[in-house]
N, C-alpha and C. Protein backbone atom coordinates (compact mmCIF):
# COMPACT_ATOMS: atom_id res chain seq x y z
N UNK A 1 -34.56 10.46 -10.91
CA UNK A 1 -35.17 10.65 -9.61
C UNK A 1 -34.10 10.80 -8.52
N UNK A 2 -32.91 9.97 -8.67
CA UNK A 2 -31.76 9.97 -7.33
C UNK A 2 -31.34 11.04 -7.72
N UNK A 3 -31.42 12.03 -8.86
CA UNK A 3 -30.56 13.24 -9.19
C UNK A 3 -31.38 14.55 -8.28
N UNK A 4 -32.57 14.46 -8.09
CA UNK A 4 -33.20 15.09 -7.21
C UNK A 4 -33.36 14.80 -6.01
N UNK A 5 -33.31 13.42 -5.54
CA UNK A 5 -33.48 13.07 -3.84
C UNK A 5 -32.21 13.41 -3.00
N UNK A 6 -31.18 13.34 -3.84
CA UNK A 6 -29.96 13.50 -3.35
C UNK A 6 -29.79 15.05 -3.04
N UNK A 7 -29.71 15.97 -3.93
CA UNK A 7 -29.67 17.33 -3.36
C UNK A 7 -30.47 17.71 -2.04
N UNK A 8 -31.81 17.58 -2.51
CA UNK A 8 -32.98 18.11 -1.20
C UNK A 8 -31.90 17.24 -0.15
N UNK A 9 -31.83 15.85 -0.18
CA UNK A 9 -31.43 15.50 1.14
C UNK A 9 -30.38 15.97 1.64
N UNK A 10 -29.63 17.04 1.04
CA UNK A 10 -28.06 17.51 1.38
C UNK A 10 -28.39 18.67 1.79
N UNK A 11 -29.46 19.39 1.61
CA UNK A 11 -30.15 20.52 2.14
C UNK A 11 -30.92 20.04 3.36
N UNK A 12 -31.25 19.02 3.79
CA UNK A 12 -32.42 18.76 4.58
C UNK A 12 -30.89 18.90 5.90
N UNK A 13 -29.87 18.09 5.88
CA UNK A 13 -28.80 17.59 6.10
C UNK A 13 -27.91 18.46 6.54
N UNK A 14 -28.19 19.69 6.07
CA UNK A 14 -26.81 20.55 5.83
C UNK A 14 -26.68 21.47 6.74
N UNK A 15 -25.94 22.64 6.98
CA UNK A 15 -25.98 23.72 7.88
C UNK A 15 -27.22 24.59 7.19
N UNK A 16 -27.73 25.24 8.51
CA UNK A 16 -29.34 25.93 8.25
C UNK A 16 -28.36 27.13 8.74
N UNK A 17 -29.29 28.01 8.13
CA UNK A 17 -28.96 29.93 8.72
C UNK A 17 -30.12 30.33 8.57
N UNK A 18 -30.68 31.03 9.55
CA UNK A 18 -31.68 31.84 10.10
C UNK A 18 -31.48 33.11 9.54
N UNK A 19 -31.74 34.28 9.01
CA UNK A 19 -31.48 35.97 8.93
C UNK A 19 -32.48 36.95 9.00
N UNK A 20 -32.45 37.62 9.77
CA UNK A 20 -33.25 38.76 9.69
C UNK A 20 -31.92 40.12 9.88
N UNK A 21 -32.25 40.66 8.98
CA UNK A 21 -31.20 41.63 9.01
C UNK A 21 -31.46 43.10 8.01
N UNK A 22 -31.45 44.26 8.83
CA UNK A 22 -31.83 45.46 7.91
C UNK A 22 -31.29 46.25 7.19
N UNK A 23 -31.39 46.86 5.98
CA UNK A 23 -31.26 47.47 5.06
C UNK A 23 -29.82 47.87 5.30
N UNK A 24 -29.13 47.38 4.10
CA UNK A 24 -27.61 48.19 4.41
C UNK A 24 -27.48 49.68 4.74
N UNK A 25 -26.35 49.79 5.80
CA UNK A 25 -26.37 51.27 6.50
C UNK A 25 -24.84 51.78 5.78
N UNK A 26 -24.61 52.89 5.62
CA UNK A 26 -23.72 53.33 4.78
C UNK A 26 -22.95 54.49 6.06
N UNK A 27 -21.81 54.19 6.70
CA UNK A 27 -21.42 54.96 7.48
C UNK A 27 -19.98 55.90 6.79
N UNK A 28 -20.10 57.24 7.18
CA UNK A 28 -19.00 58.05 6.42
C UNK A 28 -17.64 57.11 6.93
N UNK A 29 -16.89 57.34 6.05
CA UNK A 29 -15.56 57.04 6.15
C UNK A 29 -14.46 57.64 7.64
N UNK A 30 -15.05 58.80 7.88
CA UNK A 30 -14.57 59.58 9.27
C UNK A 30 -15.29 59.58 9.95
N UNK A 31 -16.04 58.58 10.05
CA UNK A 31 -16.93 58.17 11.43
C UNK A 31 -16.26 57.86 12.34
N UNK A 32 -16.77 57.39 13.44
CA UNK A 32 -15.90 56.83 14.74
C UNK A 32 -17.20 55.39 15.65
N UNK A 33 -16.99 54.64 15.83
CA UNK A 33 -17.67 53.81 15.82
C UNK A 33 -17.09 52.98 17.52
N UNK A 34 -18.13 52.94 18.64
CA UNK A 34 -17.44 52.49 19.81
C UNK A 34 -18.39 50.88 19.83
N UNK A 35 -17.17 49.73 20.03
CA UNK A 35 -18.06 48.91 20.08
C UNK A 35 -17.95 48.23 21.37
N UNK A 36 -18.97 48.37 22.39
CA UNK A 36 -19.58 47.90 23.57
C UNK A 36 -19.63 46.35 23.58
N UNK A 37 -19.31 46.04 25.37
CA UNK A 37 -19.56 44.42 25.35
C UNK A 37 -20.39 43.46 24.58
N UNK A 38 -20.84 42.55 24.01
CA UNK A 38 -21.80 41.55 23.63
C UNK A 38 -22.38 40.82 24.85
N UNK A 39 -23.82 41.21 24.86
CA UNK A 39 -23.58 40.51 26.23
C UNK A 39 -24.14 39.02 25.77
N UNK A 40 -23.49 38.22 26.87
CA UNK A 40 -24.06 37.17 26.54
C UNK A 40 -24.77 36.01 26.96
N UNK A 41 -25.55 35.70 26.17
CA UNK A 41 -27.12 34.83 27.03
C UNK A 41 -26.65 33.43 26.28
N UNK A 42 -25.54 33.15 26.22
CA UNK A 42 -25.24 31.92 25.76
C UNK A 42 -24.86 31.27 26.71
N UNK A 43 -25.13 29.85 27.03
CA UNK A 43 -24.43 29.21 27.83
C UNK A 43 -22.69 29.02 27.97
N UNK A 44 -22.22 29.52 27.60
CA UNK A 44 -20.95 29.43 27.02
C UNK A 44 -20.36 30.46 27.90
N UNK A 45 -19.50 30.26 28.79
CA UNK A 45 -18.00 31.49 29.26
C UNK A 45 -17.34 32.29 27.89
N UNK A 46 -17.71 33.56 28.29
CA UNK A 46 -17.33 34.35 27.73
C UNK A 46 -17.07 34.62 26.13
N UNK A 47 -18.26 33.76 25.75
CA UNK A 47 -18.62 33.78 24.34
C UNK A 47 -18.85 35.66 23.89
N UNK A 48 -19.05 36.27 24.63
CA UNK A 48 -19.23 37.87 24.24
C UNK A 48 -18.26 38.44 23.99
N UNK A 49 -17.06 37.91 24.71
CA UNK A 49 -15.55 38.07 24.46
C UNK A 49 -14.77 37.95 22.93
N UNK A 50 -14.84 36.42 22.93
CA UNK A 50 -14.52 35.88 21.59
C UNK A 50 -15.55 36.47 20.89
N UNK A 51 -16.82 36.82 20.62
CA UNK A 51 -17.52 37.15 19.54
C UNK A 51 -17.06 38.09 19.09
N UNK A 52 -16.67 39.50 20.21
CA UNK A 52 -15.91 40.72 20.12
C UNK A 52 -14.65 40.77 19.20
N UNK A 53 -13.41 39.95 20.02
CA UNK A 53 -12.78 39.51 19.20
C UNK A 53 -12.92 39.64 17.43
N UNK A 54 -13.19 38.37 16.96
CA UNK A 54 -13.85 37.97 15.97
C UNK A 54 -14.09 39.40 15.43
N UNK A 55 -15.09 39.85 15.72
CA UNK A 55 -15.98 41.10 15.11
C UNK A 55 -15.29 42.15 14.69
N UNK A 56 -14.59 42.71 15.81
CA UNK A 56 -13.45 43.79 16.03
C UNK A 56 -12.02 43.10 14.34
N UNK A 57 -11.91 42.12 14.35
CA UNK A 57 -10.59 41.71 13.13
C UNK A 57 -11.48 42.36 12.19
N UNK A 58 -12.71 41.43 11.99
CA UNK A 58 -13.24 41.53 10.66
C UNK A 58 -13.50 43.12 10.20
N UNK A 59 -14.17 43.81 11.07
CA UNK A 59 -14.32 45.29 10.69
C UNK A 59 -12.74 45.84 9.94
N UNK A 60 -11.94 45.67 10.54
CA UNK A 60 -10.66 46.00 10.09
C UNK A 60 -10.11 45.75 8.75
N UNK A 61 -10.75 44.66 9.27
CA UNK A 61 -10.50 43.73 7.87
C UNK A 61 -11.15 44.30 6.49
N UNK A 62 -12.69 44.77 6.85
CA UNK A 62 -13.39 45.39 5.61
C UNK A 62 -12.87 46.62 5.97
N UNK A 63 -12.10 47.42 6.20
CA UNK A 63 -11.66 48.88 6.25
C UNK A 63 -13.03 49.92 6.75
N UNK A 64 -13.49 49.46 7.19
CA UNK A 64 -14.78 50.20 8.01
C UNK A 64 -14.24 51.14 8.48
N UNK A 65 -14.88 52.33 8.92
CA UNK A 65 -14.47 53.53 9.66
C UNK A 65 -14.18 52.79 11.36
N UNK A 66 -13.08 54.08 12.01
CA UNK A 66 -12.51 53.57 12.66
C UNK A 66 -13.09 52.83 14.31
N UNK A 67 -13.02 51.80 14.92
CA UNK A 67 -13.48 51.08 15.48
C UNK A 67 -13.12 51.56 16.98
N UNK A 68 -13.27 51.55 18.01
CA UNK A 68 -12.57 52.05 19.30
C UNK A 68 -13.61 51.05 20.38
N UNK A 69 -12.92 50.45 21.24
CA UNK A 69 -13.12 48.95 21.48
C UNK A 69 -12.76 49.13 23.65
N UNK A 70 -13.93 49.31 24.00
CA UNK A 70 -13.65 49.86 25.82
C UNK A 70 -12.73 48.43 25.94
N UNK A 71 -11.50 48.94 26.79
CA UNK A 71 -10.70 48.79 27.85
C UNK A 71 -10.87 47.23 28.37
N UNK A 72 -10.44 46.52 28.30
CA UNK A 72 -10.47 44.99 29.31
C UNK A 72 -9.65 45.46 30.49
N UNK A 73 -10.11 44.98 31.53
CA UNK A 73 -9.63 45.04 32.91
C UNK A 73 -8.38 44.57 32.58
N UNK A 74 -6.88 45.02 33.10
CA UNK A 74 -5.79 44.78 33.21
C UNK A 74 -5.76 43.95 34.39
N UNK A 75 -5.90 42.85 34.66
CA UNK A 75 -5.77 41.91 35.40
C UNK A 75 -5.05 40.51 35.30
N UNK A 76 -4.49 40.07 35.83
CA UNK A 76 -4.03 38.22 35.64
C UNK A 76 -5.13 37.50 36.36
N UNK A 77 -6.07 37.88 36.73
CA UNK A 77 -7.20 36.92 37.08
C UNK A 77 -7.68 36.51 36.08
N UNK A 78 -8.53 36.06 35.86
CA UNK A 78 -10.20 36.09 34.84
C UNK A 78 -10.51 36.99 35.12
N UNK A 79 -11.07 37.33 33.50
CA UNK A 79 -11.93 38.39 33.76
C UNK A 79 -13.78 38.30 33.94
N UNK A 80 -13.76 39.32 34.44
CA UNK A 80 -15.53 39.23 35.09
C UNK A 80 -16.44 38.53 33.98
N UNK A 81 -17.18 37.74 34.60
CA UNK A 81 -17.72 37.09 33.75
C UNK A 81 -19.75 37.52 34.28
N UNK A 82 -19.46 38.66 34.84
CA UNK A 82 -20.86 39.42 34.75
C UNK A 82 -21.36 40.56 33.91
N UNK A 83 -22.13 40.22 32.75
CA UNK A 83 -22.36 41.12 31.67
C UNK A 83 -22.51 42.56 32.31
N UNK A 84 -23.27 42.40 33.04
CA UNK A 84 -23.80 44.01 33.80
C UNK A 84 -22.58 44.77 34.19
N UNK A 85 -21.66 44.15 35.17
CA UNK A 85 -20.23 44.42 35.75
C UNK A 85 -19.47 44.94 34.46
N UNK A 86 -19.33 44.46 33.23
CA UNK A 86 -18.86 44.61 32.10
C UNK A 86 -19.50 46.14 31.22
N UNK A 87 -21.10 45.97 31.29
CA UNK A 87 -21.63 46.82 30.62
C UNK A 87 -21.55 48.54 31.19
N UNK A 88 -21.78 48.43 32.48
CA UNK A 88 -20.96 49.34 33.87
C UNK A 88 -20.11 50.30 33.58
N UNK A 89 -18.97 49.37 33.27
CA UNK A 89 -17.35 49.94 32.70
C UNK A 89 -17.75 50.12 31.30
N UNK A 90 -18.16 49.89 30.56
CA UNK A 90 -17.87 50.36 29.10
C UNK A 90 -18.79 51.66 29.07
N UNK A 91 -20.17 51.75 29.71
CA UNK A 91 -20.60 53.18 29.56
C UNK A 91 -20.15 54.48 30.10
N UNK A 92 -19.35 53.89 31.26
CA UNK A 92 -18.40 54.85 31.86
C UNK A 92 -17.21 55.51 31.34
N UNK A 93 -16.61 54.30 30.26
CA UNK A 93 -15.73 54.64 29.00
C UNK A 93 -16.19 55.14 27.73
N UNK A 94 -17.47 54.91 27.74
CA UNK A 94 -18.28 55.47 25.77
C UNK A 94 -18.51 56.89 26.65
N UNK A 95 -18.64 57.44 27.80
CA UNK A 95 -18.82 59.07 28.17
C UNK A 95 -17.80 59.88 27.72
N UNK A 96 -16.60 59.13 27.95
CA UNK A 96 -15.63 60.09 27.55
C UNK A 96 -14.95 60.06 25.94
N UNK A 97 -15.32 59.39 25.48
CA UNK A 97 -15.45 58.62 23.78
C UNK A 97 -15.75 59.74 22.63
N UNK A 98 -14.63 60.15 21.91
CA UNK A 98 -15.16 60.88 20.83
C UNK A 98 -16.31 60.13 19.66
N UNK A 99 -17.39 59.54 19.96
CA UNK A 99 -17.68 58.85 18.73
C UNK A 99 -19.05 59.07 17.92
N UNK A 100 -19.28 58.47 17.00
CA UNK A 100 -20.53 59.03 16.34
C UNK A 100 -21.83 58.00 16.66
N UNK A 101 -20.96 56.70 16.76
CA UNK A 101 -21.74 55.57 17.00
C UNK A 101 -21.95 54.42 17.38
N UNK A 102 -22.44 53.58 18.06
CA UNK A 102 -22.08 52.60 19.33
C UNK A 102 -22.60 51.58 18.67
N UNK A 103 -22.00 50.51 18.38
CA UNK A 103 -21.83 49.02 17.89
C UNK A 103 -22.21 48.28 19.33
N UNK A 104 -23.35 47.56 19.67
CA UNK A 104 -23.62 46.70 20.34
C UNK A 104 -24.33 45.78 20.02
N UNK A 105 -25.10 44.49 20.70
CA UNK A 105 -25.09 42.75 20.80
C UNK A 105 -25.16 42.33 21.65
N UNK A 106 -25.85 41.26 20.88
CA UNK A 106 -26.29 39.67 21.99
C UNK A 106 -25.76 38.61 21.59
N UNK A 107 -25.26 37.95 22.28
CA UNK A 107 -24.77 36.14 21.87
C UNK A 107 -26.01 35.46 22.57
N UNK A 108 -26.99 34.94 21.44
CA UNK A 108 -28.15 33.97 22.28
C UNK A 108 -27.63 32.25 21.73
N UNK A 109 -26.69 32.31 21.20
CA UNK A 109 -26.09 30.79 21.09
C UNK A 109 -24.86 30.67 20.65
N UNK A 110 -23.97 30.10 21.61
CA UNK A 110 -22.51 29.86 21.26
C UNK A 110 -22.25 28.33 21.49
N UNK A 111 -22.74 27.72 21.16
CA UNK A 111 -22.26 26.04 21.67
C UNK A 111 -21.83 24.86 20.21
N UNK A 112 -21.83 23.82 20.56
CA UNK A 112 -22.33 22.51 19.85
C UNK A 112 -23.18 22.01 20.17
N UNK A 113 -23.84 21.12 19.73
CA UNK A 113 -24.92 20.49 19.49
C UNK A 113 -24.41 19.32 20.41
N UNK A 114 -25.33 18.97 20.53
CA UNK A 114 -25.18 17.57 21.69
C UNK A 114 -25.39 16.87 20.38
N UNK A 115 -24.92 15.25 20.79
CA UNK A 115 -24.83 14.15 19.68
C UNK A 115 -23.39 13.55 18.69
N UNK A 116 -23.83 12.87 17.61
CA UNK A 116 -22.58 12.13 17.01
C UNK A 116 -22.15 13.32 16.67
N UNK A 117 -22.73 14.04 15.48
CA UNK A 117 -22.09 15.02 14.90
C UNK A 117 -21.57 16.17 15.46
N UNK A 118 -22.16 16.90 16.37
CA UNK A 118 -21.71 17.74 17.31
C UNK A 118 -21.72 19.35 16.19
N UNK A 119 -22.78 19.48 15.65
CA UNK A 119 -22.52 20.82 15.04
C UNK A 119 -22.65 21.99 15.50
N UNK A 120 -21.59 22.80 14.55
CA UNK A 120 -20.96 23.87 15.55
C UNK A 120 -22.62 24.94 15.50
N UNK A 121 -23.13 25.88 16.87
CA UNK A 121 -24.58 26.17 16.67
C UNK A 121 -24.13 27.78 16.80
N UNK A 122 -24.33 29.20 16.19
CA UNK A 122 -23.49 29.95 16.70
C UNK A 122 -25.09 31.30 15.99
N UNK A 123 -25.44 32.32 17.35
CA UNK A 123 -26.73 32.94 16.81
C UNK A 123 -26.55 33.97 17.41
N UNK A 124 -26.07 35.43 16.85
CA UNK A 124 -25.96 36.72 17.10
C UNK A 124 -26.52 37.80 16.51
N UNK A 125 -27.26 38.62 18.02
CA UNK A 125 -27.64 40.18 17.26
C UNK A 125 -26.64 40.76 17.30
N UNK A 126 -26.57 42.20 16.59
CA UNK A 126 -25.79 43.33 16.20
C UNK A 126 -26.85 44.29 15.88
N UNK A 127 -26.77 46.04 17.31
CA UNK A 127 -26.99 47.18 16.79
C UNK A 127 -26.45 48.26 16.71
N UNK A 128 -26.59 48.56 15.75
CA UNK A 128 -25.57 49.75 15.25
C UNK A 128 -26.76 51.70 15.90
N UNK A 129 -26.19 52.10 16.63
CA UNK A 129 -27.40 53.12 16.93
C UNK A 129 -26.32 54.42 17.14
N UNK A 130 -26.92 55.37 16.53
CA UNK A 130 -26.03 56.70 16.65
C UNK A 130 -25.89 57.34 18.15
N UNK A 131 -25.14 57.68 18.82
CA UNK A 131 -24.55 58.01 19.87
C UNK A 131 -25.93 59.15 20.31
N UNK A 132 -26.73 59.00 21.61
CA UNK A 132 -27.83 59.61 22.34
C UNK A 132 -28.76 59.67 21.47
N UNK A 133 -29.16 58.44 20.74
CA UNK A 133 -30.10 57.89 20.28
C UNK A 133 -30.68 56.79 20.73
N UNK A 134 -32.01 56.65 20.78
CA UNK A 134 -32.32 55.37 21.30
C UNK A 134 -32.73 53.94 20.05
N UNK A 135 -32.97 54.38 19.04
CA UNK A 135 -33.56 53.54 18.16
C UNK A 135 -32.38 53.75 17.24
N UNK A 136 -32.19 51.85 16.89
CA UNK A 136 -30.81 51.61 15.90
C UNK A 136 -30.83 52.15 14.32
N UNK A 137 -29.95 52.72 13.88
CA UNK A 137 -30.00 52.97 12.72
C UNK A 137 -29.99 51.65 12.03
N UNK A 138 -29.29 50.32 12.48
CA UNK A 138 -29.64 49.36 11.82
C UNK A 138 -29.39 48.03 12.69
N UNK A 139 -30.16 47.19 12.13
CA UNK A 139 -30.03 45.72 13.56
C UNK A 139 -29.81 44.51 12.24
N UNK A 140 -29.31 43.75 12.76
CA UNK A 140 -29.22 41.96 12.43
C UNK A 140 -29.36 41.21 13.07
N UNK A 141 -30.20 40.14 12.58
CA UNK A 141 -29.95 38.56 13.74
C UNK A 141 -29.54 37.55 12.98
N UNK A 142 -28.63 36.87 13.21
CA UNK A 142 -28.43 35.64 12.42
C UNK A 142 -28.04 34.47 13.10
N UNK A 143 -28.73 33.29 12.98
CA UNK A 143 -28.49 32.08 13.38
C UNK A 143 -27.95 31.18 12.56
N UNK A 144 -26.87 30.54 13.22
CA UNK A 144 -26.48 29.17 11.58
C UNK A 144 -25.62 28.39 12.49
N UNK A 145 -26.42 27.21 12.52
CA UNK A 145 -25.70 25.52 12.47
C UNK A 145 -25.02 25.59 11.36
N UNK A 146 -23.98 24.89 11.65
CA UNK A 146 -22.40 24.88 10.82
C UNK A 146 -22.47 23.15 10.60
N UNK A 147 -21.95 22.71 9.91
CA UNK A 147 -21.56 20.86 9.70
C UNK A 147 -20.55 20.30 10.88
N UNK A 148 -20.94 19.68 10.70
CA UNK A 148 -20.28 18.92 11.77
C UNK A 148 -18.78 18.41 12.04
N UNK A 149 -18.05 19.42 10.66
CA UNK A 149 -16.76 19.11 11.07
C UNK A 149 -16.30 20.14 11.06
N UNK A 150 -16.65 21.16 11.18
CA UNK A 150 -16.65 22.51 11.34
C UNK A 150 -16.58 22.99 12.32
N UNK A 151 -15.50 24.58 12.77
CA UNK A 151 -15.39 24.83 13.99
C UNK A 151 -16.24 25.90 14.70
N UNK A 152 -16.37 25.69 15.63
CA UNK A 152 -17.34 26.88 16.05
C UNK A 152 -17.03 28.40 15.86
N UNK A 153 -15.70 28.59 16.11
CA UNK A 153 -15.11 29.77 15.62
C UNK A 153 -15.13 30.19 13.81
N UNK A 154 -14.62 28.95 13.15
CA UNK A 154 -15.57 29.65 11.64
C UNK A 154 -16.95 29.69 11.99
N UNK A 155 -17.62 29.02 12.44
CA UNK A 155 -19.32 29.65 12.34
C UNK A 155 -19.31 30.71 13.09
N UNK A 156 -18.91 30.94 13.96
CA UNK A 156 -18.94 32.53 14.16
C UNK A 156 -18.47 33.77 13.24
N UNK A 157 -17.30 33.06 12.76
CA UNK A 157 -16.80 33.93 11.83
C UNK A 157 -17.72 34.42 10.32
N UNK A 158 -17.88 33.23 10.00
CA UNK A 158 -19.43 33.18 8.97
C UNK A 158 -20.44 33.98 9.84
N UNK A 159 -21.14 33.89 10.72
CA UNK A 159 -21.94 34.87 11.42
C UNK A 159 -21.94 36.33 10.84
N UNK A 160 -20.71 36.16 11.96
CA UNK A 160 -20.65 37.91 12.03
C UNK A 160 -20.23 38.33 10.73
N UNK A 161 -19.65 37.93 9.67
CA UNK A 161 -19.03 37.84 8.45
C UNK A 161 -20.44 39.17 7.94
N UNK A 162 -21.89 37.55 7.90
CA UNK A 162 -22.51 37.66 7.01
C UNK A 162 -23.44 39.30 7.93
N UNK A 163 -23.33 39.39 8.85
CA UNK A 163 -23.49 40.61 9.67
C UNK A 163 -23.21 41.95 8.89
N UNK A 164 -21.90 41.81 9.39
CA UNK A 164 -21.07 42.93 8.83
C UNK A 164 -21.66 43.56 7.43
N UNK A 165 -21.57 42.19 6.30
CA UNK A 165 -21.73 42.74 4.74
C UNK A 165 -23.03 43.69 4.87
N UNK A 166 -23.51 43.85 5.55
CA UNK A 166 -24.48 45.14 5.81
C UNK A 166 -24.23 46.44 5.85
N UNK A 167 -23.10 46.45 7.09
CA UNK A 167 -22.55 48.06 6.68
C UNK A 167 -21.07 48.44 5.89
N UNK A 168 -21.60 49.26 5.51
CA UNK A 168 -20.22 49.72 4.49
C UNK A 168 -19.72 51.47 4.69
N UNK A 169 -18.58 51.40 4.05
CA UNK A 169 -18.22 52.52 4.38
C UNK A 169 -18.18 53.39 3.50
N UNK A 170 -18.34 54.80 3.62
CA UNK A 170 -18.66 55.31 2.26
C UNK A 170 -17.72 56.84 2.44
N UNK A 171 -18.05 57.67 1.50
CA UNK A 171 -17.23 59.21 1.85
C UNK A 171 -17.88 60.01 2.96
């Protein structure tokens, strides 16, 4: 009996992930791919930033067709921390953009958890939509509480990780 109470309770216990996510999309290899701010509805400063970040390695990382990533303000201030102000400048930069297809997102949770454990809470869309198209060739949502000794940046990284394994690159 403890050989069964014990698992369920390590599941009851454990990091949860949420997914809704559509049909793997298969993009040519000489594609061109622009990926636009994340905007973000997280309580969190500039969680759309770091998610970008993050997102932008990993593509590289899976050898995805090539990625092209609008411009950060050259500034020593901070940078703007108004999605719209942000979104502004990048469509003004995807006009002049050789590309086939625009990588955009939402951050609807970048935090920890209030409490002892403090687990890391990390919940992002991703749409992938062909350039003067309005409807995505493909979308994801994924949510996942991480354990509690875990950093928020691997749960993001796991996120977008499990994101990504959706599209692939092909001839």
């Amino acid at each position: 009996m403890l050989r069964f109470i014990l698992p369920c309770l390590a599941l009851l216990l454990g990091a949860c992930t949420t997914a809704q996510v559509g049909d793997t999309v298969t993009l040519a290899s000489n594609s061109r791919v622009a990926l636009m701010p994340l905007v973000n509805h997280a309580q969190t400063p500039l969680a759309g930033e770091k998610a970008e970040d993050i997102l932008a390695s990993l593509w590289q990382q899976r050898q995805l067709p090539k990625l092209s990533r609008y411009p950060r303000l050259a500034q020593a201030d901070l940078p703007p921390l108004d999605d719209q102000y942000r979104l502004t400048q990048a469509q003004k930069w995807l006009a002049g953009q050789q590309v086939g297809y625009v990588l955009s997102g939402t951050i609807e949770e970048w935090r920890y958890k209030a409490g002892l454990d403090g687990e890391p809470v990390v919940a992002v869309t991703l749409n992938l939509t062909k350039l003067g198209e309005d409807t995505p060739v493909w979308t994801g949502t994924i949510a996942k509480s991480g354990w509690g000794r875990d950093s928020l940046a691997a749960t993001a990284q796991d996120v977008l990780s499990d994101l990504l394994n959706q599209i692939e690159a092909g001839q």
